[in-house]
C-alpha atoms as a PDB file:
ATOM      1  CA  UNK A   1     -24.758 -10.718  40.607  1.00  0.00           C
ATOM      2  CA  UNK A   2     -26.446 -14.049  40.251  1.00  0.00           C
ATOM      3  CA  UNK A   3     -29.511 -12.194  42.154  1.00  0.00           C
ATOM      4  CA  UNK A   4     -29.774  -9.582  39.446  1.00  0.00           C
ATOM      5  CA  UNK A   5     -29.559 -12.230  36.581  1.00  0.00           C
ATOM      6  CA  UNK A   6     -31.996 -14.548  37.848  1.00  0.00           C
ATOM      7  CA  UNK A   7     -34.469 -11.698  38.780  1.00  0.00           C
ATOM      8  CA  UNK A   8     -34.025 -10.368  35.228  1.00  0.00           C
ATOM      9  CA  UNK A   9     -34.703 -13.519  33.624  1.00  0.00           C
ATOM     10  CA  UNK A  10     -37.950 -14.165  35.629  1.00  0.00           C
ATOM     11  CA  UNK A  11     -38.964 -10.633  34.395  1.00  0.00           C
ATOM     12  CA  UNK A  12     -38.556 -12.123  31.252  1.00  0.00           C
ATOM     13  CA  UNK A  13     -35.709  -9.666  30.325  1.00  0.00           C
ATOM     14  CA  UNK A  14     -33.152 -10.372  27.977  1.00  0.00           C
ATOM     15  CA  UNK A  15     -29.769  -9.351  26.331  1.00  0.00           C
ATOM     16  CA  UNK A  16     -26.372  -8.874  27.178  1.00  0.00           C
ATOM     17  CA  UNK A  17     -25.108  -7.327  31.019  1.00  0.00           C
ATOM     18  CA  UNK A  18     -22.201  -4.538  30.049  1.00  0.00           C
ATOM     19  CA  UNK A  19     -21.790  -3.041  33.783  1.00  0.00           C
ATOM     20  CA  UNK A  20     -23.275  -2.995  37.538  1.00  0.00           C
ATOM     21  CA  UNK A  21     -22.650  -0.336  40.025  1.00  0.00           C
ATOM     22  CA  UNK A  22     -23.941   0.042  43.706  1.00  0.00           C
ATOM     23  CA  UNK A  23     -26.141   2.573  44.283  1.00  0.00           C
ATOM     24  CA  UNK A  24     -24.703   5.091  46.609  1.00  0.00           C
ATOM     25  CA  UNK A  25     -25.391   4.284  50.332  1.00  0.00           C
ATOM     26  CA  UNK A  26     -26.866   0.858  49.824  1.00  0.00           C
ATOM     27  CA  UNK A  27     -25.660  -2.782  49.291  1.00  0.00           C
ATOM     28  CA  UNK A  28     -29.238  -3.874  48.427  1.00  0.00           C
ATOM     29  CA  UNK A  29     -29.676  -1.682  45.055  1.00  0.00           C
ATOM     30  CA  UNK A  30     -28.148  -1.348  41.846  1.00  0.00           C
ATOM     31  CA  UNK A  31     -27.443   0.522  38.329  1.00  0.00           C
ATOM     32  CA  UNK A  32     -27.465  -2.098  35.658  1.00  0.00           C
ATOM     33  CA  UNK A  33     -26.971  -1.660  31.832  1.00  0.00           C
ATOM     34  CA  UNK A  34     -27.934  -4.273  29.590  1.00  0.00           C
ATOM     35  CA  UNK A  35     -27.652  -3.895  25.515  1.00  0.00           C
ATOM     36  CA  UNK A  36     -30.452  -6.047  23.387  1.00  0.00           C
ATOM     37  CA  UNK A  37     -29.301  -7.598  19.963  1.00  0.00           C
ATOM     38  CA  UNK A  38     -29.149  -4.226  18.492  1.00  0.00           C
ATOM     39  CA  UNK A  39     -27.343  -2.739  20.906  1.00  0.00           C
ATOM     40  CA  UNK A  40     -29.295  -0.477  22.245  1.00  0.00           C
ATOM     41  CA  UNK A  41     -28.572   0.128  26.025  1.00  0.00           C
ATOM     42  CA  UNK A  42     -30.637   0.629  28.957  1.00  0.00           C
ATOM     43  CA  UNK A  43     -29.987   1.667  32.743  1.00  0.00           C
ATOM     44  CA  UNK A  44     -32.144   0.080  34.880  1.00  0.00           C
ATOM     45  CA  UNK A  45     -32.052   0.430  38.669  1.00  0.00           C
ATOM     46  CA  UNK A  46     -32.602  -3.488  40.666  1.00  0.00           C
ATOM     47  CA  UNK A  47     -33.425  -3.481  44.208  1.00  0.00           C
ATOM     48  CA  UNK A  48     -32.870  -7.294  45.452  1.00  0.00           C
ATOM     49  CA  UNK A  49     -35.337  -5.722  48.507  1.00  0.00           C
ATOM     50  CA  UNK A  50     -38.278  -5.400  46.602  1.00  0.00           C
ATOM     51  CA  UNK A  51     -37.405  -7.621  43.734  1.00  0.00           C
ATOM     52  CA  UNK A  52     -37.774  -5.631  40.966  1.00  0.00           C
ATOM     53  CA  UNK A  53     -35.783  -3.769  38.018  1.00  0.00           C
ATOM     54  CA  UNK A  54     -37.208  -0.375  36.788  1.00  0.00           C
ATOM     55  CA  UNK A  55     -36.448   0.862  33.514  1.00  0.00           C
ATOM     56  CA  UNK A  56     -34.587   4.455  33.716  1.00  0.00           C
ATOM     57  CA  UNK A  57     -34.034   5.166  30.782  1.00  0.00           C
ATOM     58  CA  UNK A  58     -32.453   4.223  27.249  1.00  0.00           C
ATOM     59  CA  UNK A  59     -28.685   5.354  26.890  1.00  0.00           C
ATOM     60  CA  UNK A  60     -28.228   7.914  24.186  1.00  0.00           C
ATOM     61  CA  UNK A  61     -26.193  10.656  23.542  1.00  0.00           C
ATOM     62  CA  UNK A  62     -28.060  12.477  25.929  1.00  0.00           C
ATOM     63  CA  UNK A  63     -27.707   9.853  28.217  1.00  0.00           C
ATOM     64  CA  UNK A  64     -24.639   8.038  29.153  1.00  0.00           C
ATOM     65  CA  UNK A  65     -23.529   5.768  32.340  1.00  0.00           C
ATOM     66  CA  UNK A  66     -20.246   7.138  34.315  1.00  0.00           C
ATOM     67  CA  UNK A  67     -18.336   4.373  35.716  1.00  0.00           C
ATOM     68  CA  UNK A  68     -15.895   4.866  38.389  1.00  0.00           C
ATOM     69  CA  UNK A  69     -13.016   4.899  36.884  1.00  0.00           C
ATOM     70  CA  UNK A  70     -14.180   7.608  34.678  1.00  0.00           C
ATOM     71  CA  UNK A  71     -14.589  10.243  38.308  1.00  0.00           C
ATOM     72  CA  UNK A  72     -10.838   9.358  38.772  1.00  0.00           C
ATOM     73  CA  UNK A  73      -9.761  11.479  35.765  1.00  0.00           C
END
């Protein structure tokens, strides 16, 4: 997690980390949310292989993020 902070920060991102989640099949990528100071979330998918986060898109109500424990159900 430290990884995914510190790249954020040098990309000069900012705001608060609500969740992190592997992406399927790899231990190099993941999904990360972050909220800014109006709370208005983003996914963004981090690969620590290339060193970089890509913006996916802004959670909305036509957007949300399913955590695990939500498939369980």
């Amino acid at each position: 997690m430290m990884k995914i902070i510190g790249l954020f920060r040098k990309e000069g991102f900012k705001g608060e980390y609500d969740s992190f989640q592997h992406v399927s099949g790899t231990d190099r990528e993941f999904f990360v949310v972050m909220s800014n100071e109006q709370e208005i979330k983003t996914l963004f998918r981090v690969s620590l292989t290339l060193n970089a986060a890509e913006c996916q898109y802004v959670l909305d109500d036509k957007h949300t993020f399913v955590t695990e424990d939500a498939d369980a159900s």
